[in-house]
N, C-alpha and C. Protein backbone atom coordinates (compact mmCIF):
# COMPACT_ATOMS: atom_id res chain seq x y z
N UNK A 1 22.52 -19.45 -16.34
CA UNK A 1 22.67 -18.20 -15.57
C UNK A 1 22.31 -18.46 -14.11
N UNK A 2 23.47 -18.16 -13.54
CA UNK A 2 22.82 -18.27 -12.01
C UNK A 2 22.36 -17.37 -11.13
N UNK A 3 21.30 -17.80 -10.31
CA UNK A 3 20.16 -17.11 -9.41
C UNK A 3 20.54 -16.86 -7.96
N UNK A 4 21.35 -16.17 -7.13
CA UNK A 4 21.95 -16.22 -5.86
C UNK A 4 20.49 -15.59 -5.10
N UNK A 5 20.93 -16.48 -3.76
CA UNK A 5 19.53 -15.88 -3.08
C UNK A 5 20.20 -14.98 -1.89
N UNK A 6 19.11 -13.92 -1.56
CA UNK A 6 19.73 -13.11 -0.47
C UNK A 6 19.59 -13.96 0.66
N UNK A 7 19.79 -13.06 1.70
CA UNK A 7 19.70 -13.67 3.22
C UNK A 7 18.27 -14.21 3.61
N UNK A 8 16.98 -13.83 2.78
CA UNK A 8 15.81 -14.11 2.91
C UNK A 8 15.42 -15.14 2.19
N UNK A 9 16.39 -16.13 1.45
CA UNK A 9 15.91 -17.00 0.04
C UNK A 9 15.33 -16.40 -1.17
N UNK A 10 15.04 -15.22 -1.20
CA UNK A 10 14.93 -14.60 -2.29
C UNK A 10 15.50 -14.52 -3.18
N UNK A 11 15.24 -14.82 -4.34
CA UNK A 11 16.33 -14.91 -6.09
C UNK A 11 16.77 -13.41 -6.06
N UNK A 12 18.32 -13.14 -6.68
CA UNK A 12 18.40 -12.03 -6.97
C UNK A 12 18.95 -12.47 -8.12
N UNK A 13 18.17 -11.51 -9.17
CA UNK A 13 18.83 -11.75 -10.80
C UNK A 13 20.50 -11.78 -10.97
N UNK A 14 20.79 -12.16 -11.78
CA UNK A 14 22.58 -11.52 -12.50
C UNK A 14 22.19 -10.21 -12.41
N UNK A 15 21.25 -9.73 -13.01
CA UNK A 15 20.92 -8.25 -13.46
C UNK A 15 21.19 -7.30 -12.65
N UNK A 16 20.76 -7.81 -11.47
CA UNK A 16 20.01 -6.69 -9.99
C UNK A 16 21.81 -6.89 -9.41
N UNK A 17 22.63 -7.97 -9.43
CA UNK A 17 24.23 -8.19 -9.06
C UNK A 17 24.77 -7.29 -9.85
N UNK A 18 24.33 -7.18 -11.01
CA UNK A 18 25.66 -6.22 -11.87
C UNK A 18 25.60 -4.98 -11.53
N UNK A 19 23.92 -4.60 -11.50
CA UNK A 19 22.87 -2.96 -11.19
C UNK A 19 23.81 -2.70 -10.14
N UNK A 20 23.92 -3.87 -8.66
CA UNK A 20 24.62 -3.28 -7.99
C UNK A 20 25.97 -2.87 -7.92
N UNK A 21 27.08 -4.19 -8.68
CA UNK A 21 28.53 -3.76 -8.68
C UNK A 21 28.73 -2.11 -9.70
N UNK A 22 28.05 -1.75 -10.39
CA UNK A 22 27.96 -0.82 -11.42
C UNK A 22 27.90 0.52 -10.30
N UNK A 23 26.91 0.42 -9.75
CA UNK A 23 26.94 1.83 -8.46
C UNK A 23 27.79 1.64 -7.74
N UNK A 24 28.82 0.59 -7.01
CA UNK A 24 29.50 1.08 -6.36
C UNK A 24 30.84 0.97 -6.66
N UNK A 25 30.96 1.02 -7.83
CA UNK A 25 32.45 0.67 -8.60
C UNK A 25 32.33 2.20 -9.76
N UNK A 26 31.33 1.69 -10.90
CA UNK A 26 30.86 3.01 -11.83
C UNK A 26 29.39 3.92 -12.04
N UNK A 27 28.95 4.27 -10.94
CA UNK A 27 28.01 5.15 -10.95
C UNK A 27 27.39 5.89 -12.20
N UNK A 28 28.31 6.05 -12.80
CA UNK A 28 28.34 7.05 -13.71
C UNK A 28 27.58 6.51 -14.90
N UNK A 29 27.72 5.21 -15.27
CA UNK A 29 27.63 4.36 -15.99
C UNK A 29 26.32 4.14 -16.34
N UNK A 30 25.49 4.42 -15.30
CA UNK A 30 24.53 3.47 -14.81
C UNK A 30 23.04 4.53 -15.72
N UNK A 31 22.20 4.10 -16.36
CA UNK A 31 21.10 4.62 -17.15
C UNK A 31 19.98 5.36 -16.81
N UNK A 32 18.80 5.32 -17.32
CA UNK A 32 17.95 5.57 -16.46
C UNK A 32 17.27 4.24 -16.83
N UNK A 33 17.86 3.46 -17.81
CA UNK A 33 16.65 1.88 -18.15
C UNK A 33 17.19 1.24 -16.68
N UNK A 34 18.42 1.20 -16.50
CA UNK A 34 19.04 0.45 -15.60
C UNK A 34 18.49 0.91 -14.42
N UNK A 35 17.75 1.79 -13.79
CA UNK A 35 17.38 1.92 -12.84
C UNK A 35 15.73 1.63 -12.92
N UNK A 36 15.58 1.87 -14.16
CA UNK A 36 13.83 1.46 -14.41
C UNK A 36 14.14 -0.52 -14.17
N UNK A 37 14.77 -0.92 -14.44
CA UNK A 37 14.78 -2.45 -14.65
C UNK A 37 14.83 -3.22 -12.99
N UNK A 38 16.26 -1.92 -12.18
CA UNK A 38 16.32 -2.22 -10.89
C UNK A 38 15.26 -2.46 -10.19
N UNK A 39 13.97 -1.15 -10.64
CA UNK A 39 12.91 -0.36 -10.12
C UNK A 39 11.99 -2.10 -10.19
N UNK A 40 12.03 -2.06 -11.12
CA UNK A 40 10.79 -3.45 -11.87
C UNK A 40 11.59 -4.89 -10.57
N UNK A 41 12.83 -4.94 -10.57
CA UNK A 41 13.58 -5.96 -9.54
C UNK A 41 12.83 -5.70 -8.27
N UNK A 42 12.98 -4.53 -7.66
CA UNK A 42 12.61 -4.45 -6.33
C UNK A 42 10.88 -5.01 -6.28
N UNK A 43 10.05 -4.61 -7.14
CA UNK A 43 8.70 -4.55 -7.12
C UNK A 43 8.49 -5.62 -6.61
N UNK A 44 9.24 -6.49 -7.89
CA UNK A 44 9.04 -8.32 -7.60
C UNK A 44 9.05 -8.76 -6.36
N UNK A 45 10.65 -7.95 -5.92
CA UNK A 45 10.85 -8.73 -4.02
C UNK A 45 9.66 -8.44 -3.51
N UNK A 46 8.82 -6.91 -3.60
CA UNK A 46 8.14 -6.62 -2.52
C UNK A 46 6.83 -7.44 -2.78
N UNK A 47 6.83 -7.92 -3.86
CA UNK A 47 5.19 -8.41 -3.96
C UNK A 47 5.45 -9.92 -3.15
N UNK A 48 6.54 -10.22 -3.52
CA UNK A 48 6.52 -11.67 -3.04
C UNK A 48 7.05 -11.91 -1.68
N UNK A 49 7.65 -10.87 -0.73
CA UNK A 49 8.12 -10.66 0.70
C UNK A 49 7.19 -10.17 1.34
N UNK A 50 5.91 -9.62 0.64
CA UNK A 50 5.12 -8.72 2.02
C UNK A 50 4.00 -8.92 0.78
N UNK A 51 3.21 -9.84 0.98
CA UNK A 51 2.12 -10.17 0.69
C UNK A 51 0.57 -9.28 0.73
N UNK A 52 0.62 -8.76 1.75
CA UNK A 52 -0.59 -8.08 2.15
C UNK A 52 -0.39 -7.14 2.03
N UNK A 53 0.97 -6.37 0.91
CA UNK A 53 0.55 -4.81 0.52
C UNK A 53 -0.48 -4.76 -1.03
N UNK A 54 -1.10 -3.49 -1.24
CA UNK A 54 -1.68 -3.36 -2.48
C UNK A 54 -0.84 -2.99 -3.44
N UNK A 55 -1.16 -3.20 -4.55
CA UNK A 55 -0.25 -2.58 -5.50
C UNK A 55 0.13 -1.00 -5.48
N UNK A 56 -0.44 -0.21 -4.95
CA UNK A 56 -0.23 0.97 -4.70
C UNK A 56 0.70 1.04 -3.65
N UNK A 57 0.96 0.19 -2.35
CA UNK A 57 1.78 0.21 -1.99
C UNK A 57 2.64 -0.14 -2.04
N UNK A 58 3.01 -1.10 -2.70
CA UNK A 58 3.98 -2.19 -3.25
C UNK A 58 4.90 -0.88 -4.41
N UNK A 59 4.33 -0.19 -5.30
CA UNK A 59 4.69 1.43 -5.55
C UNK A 59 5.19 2.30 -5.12
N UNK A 60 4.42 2.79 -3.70
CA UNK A 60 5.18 3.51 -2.84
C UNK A 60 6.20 3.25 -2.50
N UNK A 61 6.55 1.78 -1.88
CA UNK A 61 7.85 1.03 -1.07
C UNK A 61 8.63 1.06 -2.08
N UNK A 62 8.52 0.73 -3.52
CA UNK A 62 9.68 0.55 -4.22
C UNK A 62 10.46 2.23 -4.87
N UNK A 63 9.37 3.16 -4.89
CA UNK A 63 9.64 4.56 -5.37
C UNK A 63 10.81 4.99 -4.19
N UNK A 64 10.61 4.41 -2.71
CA UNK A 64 11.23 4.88 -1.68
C UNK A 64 12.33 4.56 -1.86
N UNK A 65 12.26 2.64 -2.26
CA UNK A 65 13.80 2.15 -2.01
C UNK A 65 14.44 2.72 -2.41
N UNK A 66 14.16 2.82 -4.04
CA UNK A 66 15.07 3.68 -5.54
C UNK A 66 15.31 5.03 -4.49
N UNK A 67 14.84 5.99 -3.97
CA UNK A 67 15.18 7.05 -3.63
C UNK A 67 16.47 6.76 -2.42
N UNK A 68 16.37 5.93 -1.95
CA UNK A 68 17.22 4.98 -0.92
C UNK A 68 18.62 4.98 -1.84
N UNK A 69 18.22 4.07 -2.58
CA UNK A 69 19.74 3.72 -3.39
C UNK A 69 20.25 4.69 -4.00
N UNK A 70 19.68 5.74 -4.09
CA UNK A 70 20.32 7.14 -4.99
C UNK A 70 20.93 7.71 -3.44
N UNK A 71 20.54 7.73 -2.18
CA UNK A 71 21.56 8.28 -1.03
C UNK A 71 22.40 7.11 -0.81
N UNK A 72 22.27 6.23 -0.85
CA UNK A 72 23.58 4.57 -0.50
C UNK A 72 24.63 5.83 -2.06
N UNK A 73 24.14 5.45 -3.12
CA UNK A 73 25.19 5.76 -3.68
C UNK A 73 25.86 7.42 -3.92
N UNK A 74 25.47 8.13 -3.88
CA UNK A 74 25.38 9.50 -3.18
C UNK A 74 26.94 9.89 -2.23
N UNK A 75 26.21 8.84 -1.42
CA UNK A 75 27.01 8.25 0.38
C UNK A 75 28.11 8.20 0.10
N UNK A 76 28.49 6.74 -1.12
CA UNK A 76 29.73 6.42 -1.19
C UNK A 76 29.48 5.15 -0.11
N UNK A 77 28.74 4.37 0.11
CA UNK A 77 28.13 3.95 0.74
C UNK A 77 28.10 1.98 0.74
N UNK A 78 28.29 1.85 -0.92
CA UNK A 78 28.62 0.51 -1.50
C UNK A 78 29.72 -0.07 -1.46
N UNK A 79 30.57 -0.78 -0.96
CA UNK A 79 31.56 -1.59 -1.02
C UNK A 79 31.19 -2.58 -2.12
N UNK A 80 32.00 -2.48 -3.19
CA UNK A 80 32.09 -3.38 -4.53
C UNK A 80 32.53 -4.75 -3.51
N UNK A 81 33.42 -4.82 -2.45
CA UNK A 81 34.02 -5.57 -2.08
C UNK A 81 32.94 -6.56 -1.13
N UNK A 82 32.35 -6.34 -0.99
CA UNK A 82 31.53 -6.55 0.08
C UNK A 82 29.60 -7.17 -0.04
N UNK A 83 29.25 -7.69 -1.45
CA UNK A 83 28.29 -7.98 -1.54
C UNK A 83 27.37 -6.84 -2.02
N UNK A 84 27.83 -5.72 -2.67
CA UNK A 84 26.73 -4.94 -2.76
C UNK A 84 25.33 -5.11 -3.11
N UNK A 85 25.02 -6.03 -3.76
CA UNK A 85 23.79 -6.64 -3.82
C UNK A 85 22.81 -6.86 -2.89
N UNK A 86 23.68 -7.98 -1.68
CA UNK A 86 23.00 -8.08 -0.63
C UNK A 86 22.33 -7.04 0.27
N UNK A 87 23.82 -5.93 0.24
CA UNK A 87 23.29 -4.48 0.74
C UNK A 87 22.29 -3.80 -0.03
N UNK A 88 21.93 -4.01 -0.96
CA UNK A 88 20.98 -3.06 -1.34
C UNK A 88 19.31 -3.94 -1.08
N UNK A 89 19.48 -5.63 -1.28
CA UNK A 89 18.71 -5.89 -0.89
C UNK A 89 17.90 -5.65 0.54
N UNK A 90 19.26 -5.55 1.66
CA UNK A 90 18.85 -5.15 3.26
C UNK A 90 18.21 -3.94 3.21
N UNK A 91 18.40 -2.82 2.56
CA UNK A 91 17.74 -1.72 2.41
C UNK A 91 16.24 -1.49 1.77
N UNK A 92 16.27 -2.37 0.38
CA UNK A 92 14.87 -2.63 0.29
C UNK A 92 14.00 -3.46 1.50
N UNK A 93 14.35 -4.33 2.24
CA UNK A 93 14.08 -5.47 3.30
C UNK A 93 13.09 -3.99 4.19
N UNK A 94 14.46 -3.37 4.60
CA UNK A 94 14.45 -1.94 5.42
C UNK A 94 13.13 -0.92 5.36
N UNK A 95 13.14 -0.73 4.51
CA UNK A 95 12.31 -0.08 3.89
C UNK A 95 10.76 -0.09 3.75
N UNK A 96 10.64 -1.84 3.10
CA UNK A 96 9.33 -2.39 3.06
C UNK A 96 8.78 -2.72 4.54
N UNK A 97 9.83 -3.45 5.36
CA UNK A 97 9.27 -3.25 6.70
C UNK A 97 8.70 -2.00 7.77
N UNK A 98 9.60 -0.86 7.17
CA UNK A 98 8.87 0.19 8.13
C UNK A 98 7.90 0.64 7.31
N UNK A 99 7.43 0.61 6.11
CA UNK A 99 6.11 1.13 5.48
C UNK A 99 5.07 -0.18 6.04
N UNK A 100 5.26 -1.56 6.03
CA UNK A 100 4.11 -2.31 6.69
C UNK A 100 4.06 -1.56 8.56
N UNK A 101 5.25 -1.35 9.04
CA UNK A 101 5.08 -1.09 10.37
C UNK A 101 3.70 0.07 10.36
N UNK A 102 4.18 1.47 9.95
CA UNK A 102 3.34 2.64 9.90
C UNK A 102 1.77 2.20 9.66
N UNK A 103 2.05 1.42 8.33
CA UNK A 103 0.61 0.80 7.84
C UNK A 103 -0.14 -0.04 9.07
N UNK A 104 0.48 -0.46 9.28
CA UNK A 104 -0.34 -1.43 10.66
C UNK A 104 -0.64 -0.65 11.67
N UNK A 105 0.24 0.28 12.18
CA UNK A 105 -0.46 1.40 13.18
C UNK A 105 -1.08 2.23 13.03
N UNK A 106 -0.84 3.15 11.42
CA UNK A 106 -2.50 3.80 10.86
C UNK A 106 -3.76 2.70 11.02
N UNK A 107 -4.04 1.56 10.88
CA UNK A 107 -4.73 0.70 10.14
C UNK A 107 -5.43 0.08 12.00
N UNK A 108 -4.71 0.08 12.97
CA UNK A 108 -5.17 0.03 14.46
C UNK A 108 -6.00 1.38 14.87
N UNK A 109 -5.50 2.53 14.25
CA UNK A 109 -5.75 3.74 14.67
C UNK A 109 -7.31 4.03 13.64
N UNK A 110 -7.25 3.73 12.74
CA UNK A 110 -8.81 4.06 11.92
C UNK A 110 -9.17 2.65 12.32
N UNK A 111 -9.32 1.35 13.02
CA UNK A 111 -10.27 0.57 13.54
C UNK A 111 -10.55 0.12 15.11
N UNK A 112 -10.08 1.55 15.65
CA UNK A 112 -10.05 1.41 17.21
C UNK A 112 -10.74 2.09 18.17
N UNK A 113 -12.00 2.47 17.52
CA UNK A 113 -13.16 2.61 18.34
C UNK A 113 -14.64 2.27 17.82
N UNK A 114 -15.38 1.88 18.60
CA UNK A 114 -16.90 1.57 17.79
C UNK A 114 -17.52 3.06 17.38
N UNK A 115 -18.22 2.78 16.40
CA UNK A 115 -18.68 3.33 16.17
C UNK A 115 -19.99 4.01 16.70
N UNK A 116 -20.73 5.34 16.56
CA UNK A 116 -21.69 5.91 17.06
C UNK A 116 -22.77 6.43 15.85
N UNK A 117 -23.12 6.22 14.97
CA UNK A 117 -23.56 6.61 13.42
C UNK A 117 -24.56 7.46 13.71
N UNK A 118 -24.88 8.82 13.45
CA UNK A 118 -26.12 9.66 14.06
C UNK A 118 -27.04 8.78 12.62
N UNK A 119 -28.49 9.06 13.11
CA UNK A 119 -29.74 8.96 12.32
C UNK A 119 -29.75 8.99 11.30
N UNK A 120 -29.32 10.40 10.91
CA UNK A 120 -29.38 10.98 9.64
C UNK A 120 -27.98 11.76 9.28
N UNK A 121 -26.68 10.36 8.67
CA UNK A 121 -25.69 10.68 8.32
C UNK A 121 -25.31 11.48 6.63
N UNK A 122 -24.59 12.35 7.04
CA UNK A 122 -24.21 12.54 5.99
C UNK A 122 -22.81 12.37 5.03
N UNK A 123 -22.82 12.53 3.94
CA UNK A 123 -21.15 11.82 3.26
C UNK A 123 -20.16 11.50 4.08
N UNK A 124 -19.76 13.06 5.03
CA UNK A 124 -18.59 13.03 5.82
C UNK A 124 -18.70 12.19 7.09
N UNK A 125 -19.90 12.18 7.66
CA UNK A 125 -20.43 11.56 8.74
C UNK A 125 -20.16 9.92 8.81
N UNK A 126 -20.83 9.56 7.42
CA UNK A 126 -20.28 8.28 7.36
C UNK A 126 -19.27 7.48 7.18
N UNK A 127 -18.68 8.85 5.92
CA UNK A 127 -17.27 8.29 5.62
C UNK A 127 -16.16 8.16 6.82
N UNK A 128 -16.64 9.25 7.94
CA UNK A 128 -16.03 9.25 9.08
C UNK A 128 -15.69 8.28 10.05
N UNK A 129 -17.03 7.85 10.06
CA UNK A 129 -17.38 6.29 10.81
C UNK A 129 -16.52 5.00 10.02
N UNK A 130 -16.93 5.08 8.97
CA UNK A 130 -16.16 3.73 8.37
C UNK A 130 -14.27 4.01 8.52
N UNK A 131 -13.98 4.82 8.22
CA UNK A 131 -12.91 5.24 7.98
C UNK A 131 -11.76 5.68 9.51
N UNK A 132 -12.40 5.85 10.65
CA UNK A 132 -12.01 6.19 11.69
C UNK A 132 -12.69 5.61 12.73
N UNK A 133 -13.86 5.63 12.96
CA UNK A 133 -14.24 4.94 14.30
C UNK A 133 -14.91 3.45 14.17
N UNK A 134 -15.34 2.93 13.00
CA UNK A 134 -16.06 1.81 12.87
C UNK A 134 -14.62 0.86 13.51
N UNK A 135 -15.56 -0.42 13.98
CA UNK A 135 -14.78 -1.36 14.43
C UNK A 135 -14.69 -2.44 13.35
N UNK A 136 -13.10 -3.27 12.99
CA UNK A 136 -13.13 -4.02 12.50
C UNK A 136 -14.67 -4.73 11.74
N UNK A 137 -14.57 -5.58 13.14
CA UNK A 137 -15.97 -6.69 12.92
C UNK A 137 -16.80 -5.89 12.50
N UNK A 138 -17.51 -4.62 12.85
CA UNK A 138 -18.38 -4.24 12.20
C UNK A 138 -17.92 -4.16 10.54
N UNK A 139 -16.79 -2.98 10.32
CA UNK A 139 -17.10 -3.06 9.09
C UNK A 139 -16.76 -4.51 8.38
N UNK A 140 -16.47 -5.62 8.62
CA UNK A 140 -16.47 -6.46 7.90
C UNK A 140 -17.77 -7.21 7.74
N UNK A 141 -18.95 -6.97 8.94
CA UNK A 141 -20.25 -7.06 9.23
C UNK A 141 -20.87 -6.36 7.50
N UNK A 142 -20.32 -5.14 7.46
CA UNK A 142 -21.29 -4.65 6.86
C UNK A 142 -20.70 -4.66 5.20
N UNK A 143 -19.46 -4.72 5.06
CA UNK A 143 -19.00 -5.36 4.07
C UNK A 143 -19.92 -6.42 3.48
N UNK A 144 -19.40 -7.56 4.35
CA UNK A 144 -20.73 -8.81 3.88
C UNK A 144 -21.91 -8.59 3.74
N UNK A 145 -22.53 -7.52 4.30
CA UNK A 145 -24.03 -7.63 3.32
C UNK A 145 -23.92 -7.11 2.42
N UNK A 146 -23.34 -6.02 2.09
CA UNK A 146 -23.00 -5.49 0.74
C UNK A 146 -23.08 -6.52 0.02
N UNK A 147 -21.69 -7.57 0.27
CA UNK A 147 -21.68 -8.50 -0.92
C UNK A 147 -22.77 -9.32 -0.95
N UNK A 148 -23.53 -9.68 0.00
CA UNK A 148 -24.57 -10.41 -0.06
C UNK A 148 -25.94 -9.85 -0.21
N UNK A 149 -26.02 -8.75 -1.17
CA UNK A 149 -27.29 -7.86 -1.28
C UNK A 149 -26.57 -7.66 -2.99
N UNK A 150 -25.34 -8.16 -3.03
CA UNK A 150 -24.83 -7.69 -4.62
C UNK A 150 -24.58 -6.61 -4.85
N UNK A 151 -24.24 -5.56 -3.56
CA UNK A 151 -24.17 -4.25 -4.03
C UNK A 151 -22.49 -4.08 -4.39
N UNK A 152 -21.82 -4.52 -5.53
CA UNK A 152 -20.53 -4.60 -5.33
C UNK A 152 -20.14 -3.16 -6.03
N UNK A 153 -20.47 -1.77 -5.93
CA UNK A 153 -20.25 -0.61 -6.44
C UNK A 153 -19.83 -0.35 -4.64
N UNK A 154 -20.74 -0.58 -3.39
CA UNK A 154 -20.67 0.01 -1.99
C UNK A 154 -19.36 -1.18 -1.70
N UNK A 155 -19.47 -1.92 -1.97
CA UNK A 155 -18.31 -2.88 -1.07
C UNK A 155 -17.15 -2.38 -2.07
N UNK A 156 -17.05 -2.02 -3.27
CA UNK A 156 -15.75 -1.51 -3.66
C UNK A 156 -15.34 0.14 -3.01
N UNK A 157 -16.41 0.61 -3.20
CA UNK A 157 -16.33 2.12 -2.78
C UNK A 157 -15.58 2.08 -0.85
N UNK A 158 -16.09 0.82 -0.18
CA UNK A 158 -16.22 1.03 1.31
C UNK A 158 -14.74 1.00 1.14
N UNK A 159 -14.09 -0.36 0.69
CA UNK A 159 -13.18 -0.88 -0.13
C UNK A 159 -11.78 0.06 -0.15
N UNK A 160 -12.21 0.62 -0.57
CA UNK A 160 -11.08 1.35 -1.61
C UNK A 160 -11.14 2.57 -0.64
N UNK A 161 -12.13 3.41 -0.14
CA UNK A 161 -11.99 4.39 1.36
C UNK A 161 -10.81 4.08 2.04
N UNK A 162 -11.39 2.74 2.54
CA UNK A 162 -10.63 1.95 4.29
C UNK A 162 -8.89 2.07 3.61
N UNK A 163 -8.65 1.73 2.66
CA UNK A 163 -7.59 1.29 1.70
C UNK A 163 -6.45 2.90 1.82
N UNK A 164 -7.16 3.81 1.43
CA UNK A 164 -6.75 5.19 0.89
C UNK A 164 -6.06 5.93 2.29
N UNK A 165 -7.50 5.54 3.54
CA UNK A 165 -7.17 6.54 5.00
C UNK A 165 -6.24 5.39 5.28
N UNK A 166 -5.95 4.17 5.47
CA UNK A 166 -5.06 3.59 6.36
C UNK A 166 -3.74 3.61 5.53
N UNK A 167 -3.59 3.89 4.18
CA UNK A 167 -2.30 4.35 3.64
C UNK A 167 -1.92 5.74 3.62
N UNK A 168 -2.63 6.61 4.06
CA UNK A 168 -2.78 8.03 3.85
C UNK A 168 -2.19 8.61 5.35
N UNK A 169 -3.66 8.05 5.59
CA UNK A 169 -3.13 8.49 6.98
C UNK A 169 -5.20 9.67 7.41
N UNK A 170 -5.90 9.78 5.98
CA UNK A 170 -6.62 10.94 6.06
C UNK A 170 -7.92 10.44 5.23
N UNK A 171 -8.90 11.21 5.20
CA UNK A 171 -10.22 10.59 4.26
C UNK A 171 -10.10 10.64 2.96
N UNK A 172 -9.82 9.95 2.05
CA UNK A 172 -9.88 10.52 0.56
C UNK A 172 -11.42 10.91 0.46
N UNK A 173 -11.48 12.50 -0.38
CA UNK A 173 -12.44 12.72 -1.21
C UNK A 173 -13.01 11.67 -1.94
N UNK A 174 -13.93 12.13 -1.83
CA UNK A 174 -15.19 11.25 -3.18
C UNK A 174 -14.66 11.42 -4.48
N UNK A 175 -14.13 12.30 -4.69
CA UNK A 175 -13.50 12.89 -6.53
C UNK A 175 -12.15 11.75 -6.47
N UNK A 176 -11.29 11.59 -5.03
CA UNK A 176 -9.95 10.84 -5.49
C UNK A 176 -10.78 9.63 -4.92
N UNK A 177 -11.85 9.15 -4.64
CA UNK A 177 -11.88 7.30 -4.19
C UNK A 177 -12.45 7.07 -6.28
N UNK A 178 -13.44 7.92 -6.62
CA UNK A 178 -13.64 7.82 -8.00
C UNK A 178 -12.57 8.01 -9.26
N UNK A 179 -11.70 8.41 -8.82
CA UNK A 179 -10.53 8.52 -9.57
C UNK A 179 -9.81 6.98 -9.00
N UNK A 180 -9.69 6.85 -8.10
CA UNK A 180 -8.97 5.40 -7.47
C UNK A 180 -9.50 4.44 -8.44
N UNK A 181 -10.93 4.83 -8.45
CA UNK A 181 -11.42 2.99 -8.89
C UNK A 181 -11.81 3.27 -10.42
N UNK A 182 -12.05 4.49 -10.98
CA UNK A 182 -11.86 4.43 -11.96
C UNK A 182 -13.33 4.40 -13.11
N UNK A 183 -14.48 3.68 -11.92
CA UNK A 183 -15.55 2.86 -12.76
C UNK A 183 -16.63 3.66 -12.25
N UNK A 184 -16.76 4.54 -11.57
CA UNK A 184 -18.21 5.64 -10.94
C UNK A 184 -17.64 7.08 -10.44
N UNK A 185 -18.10 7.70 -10.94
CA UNK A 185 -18.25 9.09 -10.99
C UNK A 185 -18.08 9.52 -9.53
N UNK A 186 -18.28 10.83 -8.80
CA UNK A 186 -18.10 11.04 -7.09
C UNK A 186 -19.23 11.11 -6.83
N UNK A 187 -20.05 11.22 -7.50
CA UNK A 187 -22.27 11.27 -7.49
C UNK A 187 -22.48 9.97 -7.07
N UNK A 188 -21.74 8.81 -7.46
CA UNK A 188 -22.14 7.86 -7.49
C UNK A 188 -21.45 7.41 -6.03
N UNK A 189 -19.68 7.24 -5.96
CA UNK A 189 -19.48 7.50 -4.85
C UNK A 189 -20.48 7.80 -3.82
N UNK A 190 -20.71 9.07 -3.74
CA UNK A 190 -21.61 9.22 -2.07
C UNK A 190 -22.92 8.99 -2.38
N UNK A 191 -23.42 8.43 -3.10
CA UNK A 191 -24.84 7.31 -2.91
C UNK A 191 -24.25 5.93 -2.21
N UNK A 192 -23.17 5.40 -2.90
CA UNK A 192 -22.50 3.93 -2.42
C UNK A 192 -21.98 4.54 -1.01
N UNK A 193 -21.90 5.10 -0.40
CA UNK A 193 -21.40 5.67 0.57
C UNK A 193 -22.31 5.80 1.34
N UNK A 194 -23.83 6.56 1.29
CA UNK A 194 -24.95 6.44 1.73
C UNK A 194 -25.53 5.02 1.86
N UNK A 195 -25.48 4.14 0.91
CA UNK A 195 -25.97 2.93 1.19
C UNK A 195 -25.08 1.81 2.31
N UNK A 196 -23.66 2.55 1.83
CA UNK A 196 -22.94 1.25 3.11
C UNK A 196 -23.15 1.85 4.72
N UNK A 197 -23.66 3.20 4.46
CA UNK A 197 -23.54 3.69 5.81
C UNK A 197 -24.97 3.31 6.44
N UNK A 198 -26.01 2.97 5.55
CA UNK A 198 -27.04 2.38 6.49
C UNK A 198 -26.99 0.88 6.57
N UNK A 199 -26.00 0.09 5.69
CA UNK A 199 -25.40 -1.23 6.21
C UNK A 199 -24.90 -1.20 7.51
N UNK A 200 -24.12 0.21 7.54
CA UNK A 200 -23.39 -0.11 8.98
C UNK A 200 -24.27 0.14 10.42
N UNK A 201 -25.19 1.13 10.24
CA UNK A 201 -26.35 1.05 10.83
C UNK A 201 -26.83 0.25 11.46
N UNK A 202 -27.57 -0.80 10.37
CA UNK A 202 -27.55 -1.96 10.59
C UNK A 202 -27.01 -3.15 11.75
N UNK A 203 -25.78 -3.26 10.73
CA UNK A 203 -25.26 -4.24 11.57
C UNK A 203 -25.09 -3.47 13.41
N UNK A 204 -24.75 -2.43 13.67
CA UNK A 204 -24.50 -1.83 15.04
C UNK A 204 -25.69 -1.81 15.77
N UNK A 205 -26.68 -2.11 14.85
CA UNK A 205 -27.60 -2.06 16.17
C UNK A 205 -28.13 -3.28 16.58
N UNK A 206 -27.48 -4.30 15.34
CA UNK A 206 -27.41 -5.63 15.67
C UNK A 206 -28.89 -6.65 14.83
């Protein structure tokens, strides 16, 4: 069985070739496995084309493409004649690049001012700081003592914050970072939250 690569060297299955001649020849045809299978195709590209997304985003980008290929075919949009494959690959390409773009300019925008931490912070206070004004180096300052104090409940919690606002765009609650990770309650949350925030303390005052 042969493996054609797109314009990026990327393998595209027989599968993901037929997925495509099928939409722009017989639409009609086409399943909902066949789009779950497409769905599972794209994932692959994105994990292995854009490295530094999370699996949650690597999710998002591919939920988009699929919503993508339902307007390409919609459109009328596929030329059977013409590589449809490749085209649908350019669109996933499309796609994953402007979600890293956004991501990188949320992700400048929550690490582009130092931070100011009052005395006596509280949940929002801190979560504020890490999440919007802390600087890089710091929080990676204070990351590392986390890990180097073993507190790996605060370095997942800091973790999984920084993760949520620079894909979001906003602070996740304590109820959705504990739902994120799955393994501590939101009680527990803003104690780990309290403790990284006098890490960050810390490190800022040097």
């Amino acid at each position: 069985m042969s493996h054609p690569e797109d314009a990026d060297g990327v393998t595209a299955s027989d599968d993901f070739a037929s997925f495509a001649r099928r939409m722009a020849e017989h639409p009609e045809t086409l399943s909902d496995r066949d789009f779950g299978e497409a769905n599972r195709q794209v994932r692959r590209y994105v994990r292995g084309r854009f490295r530094d997304l999370t699996v949650q985003e690597v999710e998002d980008v591919a939920s988009e493409v699929m919503i993508r290929f339902l307007r390409v075919m919609a459109d009328g949009r596929l030329d059977a004649a013409r590589q449809p494959a490749g085209y649908l690959w350019a669109v996933c390409r499309s796609v994953a690049l402007d979600h890293l773009r956004v991501l990188t300019r949320n992700r400048r925008e929550v690490l582009s001012e130092p931070a100011l931490l009052p005395e006596l912070a509280g949940d929002d206070d801190i979560a504020l700081a890490i999440d919007r004004a802390a600087t890089a180096d710091l929080v990676r300052s204070a990351l590392a003592v986390a890990r180097s104090k073993g507190d790996t409940t605060a370095f997942q919690v800091a973790t999984c914050l920084l993760d949520e606002a620079a894909r979001s765009g906003r602070r996740p609650s304590n109820r959705a970072i504990a739902g994120k990770l799955g393994t501590i309650s939101h009680t527990g949350v803003a104690d780990a939250l309290r403790r990284f925030g006098v890490y960050l303390q810390h490190e800022a005052r040097g």
